[in-house]
PDB file of N, CA and C in Angstrom:
ATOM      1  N   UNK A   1     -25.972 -62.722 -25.282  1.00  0.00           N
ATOM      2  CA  UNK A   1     -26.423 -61.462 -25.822  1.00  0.00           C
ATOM      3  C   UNK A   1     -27.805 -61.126 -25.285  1.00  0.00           C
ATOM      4  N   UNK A   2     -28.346 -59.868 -25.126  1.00  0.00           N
ATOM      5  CA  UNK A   2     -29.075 -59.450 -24.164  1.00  0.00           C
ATOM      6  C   UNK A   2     -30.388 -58.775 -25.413  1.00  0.00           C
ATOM      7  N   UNK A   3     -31.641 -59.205 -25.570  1.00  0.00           N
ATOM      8  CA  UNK A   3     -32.003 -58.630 -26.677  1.00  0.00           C
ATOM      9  C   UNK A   3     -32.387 -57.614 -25.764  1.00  0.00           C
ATOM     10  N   UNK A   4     -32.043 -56.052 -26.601  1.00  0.00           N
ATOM     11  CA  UNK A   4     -33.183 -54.605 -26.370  1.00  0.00           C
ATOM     12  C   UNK A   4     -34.554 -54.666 -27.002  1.00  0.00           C
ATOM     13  N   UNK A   5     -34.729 -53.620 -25.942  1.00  0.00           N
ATOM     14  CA  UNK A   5     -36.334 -53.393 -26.773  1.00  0.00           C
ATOM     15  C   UNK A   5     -36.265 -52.246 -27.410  1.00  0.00           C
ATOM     16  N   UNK A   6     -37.044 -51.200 -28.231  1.00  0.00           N
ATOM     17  CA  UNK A   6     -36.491 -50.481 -28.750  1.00  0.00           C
ATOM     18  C   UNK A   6     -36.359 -48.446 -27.736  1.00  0.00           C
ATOM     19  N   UNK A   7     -36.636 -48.959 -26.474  1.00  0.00           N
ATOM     20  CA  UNK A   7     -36.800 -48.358 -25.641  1.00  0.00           C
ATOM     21  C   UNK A   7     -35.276 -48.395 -24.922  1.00  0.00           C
ATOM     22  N   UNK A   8     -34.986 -49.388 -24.635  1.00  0.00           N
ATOM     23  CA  UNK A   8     -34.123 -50.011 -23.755  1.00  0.00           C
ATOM     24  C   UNK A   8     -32.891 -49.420 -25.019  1.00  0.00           C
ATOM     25  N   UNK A   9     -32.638 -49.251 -26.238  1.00  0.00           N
ATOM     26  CA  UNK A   9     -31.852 -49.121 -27.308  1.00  0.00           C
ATOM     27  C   UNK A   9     -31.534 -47.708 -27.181  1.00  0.00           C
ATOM     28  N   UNK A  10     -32.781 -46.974 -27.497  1.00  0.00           N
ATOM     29  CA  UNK A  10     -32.753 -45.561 -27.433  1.00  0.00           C
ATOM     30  C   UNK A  10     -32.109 -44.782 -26.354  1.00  0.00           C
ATOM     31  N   UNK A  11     -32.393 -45.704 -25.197  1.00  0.00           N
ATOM     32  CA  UNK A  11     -31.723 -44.607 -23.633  1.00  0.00           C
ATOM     33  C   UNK A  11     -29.882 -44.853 -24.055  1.00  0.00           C
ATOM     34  N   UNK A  12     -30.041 -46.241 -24.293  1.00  0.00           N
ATOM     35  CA  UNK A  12     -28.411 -46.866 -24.393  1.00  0.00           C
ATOM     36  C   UNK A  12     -27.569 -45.348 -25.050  1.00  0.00           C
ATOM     37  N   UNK A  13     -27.911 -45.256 -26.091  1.00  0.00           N
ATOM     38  CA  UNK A  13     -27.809 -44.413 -28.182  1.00  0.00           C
ATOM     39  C   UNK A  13     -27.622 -42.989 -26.961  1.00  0.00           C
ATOM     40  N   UNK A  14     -28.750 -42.400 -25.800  1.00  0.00           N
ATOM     41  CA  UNK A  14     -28.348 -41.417 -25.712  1.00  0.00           C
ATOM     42  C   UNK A  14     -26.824 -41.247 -24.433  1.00  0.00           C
ATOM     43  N   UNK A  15     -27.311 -42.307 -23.532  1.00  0.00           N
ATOM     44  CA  UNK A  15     -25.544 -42.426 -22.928  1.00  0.00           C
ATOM     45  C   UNK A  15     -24.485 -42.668 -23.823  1.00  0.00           C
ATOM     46  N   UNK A  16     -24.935 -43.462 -24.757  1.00  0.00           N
ATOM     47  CA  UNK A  16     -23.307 -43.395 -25.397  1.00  0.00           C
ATOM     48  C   UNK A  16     -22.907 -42.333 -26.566  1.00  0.00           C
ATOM     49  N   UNK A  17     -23.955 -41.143 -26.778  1.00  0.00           N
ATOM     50  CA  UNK A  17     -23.677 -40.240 -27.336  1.00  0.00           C
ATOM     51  C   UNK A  17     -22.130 -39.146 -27.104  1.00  0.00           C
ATOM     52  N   UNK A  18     -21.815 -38.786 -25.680  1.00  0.00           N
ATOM     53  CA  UNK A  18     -20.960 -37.765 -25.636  1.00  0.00           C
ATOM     54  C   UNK A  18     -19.524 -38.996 -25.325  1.00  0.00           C
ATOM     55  N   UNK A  19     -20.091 -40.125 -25.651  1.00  0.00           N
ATOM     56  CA  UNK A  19     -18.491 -41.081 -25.470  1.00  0.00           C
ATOM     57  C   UNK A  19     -17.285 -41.327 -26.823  1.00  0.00           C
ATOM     58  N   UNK A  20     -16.523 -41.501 -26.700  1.00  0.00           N
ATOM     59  CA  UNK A  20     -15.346 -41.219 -27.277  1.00  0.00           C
ATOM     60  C   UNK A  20     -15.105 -42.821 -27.843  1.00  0.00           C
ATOM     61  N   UNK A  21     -14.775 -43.147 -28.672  1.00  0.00           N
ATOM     62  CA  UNK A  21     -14.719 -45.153 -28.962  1.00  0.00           C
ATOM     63  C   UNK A  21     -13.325 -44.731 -28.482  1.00  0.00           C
ATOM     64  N   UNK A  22     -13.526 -46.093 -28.115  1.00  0.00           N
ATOM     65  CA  UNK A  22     -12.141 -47.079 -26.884  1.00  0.00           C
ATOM     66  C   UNK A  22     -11.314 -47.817 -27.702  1.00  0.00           C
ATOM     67  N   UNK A  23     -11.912 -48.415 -28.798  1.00  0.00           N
ATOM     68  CA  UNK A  23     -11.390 -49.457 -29.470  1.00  0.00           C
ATOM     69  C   UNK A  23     -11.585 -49.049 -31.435  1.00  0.00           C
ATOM     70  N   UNK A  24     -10.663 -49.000 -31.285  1.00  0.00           N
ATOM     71  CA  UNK A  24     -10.302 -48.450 -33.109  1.00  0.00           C
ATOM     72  C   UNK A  24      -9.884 -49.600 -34.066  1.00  0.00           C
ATOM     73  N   UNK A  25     -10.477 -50.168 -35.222  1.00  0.00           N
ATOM     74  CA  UNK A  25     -10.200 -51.569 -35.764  1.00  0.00           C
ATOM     75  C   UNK A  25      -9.477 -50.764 -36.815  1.00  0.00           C
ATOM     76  N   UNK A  26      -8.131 -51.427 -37.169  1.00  0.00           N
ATOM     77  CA  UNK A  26      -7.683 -50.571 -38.149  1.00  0.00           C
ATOM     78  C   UNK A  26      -7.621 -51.292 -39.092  1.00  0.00           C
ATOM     79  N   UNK A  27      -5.851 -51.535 -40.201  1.00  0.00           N
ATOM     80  CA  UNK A  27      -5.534 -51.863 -41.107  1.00  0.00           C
ATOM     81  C   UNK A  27      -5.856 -53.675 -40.868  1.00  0.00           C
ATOM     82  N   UNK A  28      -5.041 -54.183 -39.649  1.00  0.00           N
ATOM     83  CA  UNK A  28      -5.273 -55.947 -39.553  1.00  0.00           C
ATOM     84  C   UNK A  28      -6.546 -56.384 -39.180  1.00  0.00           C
ATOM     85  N   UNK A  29      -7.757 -55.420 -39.392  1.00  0.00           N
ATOM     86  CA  UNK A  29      -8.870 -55.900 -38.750  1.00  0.00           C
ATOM     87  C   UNK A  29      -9.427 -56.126 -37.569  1.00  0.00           C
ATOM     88  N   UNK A  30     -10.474 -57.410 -37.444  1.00  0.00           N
ATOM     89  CA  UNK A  30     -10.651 -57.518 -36.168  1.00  0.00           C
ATOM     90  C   UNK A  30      -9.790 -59.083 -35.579  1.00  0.00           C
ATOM     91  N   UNK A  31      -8.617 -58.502 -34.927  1.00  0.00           N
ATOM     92  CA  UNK A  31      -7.765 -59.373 -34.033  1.00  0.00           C
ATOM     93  C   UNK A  31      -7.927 -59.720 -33.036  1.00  0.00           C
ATOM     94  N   UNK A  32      -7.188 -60.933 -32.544  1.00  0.00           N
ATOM     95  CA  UNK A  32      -7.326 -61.465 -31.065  1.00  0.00           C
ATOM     96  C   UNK A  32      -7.006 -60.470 -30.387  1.00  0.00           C
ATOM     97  N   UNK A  33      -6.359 -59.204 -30.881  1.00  0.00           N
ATOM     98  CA  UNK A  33      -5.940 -58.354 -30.108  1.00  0.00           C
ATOM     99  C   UNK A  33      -7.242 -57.344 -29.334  1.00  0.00           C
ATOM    100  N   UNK A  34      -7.738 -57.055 -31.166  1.00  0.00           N
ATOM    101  CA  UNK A  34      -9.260 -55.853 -30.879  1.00  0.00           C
ATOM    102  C   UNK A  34     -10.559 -57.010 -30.007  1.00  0.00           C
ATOM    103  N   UNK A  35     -10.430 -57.710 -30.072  1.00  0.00           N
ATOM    104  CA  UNK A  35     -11.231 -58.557 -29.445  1.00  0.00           C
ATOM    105  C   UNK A  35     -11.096 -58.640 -28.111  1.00  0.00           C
ATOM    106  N   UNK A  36      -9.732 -58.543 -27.638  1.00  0.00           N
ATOM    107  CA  UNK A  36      -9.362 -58.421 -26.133  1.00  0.00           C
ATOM    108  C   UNK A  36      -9.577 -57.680 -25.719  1.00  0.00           C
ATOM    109  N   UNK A  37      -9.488 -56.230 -26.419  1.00  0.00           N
ATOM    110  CA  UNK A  37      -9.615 -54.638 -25.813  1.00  0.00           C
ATOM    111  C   UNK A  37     -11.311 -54.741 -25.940  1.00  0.00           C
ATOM    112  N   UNK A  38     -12.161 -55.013 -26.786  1.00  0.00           N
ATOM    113  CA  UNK A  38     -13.659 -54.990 -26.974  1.00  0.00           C
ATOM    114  C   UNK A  38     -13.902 -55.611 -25.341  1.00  0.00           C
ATOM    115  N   UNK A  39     -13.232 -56.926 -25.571  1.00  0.00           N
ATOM    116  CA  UNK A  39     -14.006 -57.622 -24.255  1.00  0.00           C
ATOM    117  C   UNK A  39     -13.510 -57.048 -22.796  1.00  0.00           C
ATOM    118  N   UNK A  40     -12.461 -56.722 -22.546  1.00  0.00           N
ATOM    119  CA  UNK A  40     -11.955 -55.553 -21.533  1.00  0.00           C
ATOM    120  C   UNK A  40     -12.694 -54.228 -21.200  1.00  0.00           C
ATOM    121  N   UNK A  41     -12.633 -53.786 -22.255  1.00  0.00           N
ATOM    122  CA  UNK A  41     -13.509 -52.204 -22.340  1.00  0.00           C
ATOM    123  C   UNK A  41     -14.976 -52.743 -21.931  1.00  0.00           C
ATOM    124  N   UNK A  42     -15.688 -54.115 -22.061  1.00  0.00           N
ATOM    125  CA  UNK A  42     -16.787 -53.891 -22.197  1.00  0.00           C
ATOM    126  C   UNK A  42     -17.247 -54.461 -20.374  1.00  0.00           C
ATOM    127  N   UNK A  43     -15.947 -54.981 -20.400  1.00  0.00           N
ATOM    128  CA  UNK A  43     -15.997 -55.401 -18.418  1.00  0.00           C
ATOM    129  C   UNK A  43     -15.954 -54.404 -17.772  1.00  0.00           C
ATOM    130  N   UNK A  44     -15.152 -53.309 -18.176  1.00  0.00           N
ATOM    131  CA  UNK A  44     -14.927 -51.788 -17.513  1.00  0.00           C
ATOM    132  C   UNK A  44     -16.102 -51.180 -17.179  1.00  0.00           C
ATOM    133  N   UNK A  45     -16.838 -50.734 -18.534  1.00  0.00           N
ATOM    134  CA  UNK A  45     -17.402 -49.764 -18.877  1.00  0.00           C
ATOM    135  C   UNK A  45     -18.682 -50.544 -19.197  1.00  0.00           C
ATOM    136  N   UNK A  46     -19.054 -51.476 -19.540  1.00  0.00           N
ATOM    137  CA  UNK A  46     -20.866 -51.663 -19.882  1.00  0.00           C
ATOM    138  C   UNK A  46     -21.199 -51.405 -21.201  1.00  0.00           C
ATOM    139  N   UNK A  47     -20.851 -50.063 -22.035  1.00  0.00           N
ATOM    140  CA  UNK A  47     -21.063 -49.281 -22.780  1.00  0.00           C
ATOM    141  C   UNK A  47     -20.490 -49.014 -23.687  1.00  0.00           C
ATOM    142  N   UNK A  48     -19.740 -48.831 -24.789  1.00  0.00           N
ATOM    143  CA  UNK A  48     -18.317 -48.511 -25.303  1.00  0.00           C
ATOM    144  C   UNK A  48     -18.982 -47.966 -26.758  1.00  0.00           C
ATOM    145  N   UNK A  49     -17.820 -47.832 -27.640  1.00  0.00           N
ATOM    146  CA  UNK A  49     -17.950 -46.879 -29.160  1.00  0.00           C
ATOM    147  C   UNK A  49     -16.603 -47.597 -30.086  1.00  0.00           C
ATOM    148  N   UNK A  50     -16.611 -48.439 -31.011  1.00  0.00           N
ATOM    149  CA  UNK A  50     -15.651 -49.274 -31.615  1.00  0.00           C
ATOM    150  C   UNK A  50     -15.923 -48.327 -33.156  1.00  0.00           C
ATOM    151  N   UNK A  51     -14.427 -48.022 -33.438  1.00  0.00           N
ATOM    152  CA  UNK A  51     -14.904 -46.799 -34.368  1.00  0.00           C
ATOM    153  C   UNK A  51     -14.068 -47.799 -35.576  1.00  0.00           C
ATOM    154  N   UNK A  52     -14.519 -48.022 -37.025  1.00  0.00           N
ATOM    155  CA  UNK A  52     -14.003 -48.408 -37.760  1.00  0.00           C
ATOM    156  C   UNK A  52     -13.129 -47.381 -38.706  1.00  0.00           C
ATOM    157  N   UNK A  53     -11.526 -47.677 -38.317  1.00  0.00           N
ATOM    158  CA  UNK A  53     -11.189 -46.619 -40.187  1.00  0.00           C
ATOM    159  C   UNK A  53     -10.861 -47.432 -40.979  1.00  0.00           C
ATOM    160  N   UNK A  54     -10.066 -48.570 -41.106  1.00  0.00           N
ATOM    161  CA  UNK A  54     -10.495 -49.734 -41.862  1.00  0.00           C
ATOM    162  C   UNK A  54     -11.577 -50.246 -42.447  1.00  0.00           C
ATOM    163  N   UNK A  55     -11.451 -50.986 -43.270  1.00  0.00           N
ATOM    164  CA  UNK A  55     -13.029 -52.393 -43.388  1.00  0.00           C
ATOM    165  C   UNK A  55     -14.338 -51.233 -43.861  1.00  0.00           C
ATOM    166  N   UNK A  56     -14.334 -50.140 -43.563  1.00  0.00           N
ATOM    167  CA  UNK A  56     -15.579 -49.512 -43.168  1.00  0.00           C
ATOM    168  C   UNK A  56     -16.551 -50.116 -44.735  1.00  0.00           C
ATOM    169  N   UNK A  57     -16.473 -50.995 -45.318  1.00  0.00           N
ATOM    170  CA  UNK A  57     -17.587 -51.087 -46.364  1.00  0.00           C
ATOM    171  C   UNK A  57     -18.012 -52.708 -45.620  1.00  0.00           C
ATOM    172  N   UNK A  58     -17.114 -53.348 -44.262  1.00  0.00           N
ATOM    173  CA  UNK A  58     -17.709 -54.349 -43.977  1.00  0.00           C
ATOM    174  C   UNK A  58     -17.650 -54.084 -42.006  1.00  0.00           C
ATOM    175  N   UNK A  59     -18.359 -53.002 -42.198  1.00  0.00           N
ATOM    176  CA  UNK A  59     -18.635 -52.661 -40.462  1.00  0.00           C
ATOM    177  C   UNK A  59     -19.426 -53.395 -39.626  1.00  0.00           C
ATOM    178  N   UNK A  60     -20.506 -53.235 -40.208  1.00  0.00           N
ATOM    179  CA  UNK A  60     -21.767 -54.342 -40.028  1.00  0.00           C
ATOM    180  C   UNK A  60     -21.431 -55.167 -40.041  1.00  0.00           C
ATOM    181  N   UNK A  61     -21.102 -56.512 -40.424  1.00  0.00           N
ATOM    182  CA  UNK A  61     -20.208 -57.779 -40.461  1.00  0.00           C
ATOM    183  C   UNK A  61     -19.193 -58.082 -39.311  1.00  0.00           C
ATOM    184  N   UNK A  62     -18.731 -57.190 -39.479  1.00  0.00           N
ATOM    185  CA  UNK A  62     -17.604 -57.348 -38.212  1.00  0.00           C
ATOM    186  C   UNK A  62     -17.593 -57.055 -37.229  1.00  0.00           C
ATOM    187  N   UNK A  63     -19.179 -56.253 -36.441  1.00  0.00           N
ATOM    188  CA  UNK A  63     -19.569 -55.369 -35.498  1.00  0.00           C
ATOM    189  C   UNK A  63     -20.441 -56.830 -35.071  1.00  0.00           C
ATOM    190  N   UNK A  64     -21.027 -57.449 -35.775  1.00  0.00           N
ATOM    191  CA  UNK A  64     -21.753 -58.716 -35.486  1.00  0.00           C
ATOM    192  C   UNK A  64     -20.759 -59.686 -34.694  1.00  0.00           C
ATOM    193  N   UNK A  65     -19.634 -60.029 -35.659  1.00  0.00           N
ATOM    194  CA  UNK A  65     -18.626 -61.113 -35.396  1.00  0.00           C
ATOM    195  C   UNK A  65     -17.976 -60.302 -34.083  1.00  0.00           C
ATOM    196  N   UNK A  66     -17.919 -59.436 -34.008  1.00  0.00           N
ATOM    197  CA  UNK A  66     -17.320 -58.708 -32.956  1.00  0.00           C
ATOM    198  C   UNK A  66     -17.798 -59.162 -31.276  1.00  0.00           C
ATOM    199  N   UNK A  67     -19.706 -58.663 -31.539  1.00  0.00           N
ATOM    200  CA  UNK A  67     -20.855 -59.005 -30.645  1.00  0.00           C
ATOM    201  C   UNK A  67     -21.185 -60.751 -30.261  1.00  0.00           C
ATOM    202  N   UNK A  68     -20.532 -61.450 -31.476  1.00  0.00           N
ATOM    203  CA  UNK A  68     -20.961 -62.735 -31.116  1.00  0.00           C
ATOM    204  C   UNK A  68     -19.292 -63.620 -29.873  1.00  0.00           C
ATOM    205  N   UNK A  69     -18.404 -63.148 -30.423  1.00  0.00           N
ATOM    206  CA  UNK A  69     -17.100 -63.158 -29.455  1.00  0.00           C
ATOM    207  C   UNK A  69     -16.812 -62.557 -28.145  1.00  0.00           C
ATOM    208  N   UNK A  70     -17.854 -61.638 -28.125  1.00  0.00           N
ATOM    209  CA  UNK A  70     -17.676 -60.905 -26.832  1.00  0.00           C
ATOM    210  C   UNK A  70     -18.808 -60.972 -25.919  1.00  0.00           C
ATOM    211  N   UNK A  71     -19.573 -61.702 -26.435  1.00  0.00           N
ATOM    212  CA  UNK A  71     -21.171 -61.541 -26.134  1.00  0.00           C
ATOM    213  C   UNK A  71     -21.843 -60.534 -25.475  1.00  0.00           C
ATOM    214  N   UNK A  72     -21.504 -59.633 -26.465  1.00  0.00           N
ATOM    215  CA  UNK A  72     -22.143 -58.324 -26.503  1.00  0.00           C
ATOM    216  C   UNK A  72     -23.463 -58.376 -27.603  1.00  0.00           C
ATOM    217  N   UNK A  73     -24.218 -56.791 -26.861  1.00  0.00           N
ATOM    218  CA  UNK A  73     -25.011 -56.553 -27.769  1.00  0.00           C
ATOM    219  C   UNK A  73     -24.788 -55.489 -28.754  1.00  0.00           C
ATOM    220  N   UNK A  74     -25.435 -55.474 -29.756  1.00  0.00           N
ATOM    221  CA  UNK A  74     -25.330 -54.100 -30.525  1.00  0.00           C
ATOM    222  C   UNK A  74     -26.500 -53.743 -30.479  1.00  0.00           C
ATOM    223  N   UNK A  75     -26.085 -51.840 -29.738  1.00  0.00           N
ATOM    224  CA  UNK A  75     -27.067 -50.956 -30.097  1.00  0.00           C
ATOM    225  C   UNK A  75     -26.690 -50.530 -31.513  1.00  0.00           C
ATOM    226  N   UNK A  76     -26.199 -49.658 -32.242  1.00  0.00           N
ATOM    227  CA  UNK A  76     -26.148 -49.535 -33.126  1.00  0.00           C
ATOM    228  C   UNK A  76     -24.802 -48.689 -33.718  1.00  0.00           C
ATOM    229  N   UNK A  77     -25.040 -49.196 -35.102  1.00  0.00           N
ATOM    230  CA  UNK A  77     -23.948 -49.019 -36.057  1.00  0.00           C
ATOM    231  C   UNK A  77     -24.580 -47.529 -37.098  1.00  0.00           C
ATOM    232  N   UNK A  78     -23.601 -46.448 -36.607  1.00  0.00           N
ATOM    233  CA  UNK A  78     -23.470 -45.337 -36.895  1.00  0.00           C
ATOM    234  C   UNK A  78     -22.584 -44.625 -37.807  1.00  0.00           C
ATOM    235  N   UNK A  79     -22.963 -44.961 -39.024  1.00  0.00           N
ATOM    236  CA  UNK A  79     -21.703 -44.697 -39.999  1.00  0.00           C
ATOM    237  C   UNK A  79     -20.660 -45.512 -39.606  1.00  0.00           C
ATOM    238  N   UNK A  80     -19.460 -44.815 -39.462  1.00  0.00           N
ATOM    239  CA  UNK A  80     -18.390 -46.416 -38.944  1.00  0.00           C
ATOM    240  C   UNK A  80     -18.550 -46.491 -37.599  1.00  0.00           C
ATOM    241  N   UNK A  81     -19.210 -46.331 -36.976  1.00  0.00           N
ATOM    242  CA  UNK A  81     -19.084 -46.052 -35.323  1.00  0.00           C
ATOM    243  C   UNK A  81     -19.886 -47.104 -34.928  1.00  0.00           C
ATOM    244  N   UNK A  82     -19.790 -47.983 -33.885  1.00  0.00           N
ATOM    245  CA  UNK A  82     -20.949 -48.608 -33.274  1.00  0.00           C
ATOM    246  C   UNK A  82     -20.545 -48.832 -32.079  1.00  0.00           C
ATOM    247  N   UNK A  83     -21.866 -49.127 -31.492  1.00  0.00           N
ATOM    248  CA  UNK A  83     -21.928 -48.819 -30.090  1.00  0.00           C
ATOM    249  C   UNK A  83     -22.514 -50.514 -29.710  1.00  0.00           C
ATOM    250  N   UNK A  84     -21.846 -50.629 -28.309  1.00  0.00           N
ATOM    251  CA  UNK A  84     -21.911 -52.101 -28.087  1.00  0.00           C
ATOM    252  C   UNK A  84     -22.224 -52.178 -26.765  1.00  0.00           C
ATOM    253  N   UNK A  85     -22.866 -53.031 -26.069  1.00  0.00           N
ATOM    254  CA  UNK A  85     -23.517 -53.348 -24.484  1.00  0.00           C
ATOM    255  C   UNK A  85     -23.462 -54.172 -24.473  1.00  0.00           C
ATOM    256  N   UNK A  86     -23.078 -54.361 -23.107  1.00  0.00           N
ATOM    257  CA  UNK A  86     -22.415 -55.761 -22.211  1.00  0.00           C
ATOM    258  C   UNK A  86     -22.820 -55.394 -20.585  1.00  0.00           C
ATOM    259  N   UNK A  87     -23.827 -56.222 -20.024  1.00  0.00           N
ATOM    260  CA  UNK A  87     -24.443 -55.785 -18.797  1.00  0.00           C
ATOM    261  C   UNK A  87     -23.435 -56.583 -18.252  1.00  0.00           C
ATOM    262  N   UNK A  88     -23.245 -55.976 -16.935  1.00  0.00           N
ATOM    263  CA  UNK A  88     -22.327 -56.621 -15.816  1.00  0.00           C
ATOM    264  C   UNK A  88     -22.834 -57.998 -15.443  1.00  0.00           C
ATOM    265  N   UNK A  89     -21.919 -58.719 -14.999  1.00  0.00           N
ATOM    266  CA  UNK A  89     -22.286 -60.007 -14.760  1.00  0.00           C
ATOM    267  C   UNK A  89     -22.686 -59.935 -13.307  1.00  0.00           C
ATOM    268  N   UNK A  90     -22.346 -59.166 -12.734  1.00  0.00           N
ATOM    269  CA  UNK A  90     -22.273 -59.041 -10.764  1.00  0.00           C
ATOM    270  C   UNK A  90     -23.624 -57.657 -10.569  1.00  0.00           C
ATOM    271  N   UNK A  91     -24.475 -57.882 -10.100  1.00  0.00           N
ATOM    272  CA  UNK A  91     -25.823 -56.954  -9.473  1.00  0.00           C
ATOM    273  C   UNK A  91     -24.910 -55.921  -9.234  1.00  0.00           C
ATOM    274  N   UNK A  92     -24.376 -56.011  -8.493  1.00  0.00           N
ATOM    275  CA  UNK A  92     -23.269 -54.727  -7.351  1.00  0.00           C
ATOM    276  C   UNK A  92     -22.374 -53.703  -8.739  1.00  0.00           C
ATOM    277  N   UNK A  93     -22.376 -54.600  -9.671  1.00  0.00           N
ATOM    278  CA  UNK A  93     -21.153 -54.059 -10.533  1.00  0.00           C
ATOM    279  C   UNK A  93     -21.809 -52.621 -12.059  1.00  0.00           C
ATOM    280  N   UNK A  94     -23.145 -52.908 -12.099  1.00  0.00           N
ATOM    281  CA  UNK A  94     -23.791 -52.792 -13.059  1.00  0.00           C
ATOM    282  C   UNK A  94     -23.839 -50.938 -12.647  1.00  0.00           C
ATOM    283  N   UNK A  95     -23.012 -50.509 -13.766  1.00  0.00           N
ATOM    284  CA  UNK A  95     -23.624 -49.169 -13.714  1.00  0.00           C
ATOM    285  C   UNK A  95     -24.592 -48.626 -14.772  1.00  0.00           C
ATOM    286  N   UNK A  96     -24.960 -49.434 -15.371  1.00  0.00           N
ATOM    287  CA  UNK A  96     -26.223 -48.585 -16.465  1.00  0.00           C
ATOM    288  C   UNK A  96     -27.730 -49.981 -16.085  1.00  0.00           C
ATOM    289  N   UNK A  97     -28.622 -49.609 -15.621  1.00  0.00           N
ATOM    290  CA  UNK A  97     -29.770 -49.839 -15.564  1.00  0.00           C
ATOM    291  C   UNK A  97     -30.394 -50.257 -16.428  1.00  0.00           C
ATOM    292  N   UNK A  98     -31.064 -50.572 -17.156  1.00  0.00           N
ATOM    293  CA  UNK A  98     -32.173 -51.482 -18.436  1.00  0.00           C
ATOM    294  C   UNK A  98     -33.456 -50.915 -18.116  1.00  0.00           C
TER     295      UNK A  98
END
């Protein structure tokens, strides 16, 4: 996991503003399944939006457990919405900057 600064957070918050979540946790929670698509989406894209309609009174909780399985970071948890970063592992591959 990659700590932000609160600079480095803010630019993240405004790219991932006009994005759409990829990954929807529903009725079974968070599965080996949503965990696969988190960690997929987050090889793709860097960036992503995991929208809770489930759970939503344990978002936070599971947006953590989510970040610690995928070793992602969390920018932040937006009503049920949160937004998650995962820098490329490859120089060449990295499309969002720090």
């Amino acid at each position: 996991m990659t700590e932000l600064t609160s600079k480095q957070r803010k630019n993240l918050e405004k790219l991932a503003h006009d994005l759409q979540p990829v990954v929807i946790v529903g009725g079974a929670g968070v599965t080996d399944g949503v965990i696969s698509m988190v960690d997929k989406s987050l090889a793709a894209h860097e960036l992503i939006k995991v929208k809770f309609n489930e759970y939503k009174e344990d978002a936070k909780e599971l947006t953590r457990e989510l970040c610690e399985k995928c070793d992602a970071t969390l920018v932040r948890v937006i009503g049920f919405t949160a937004i998650l970063f995962r820098e490329a592992e490859k120089e060449e591959d990295r499309k969002i900057k720090l």
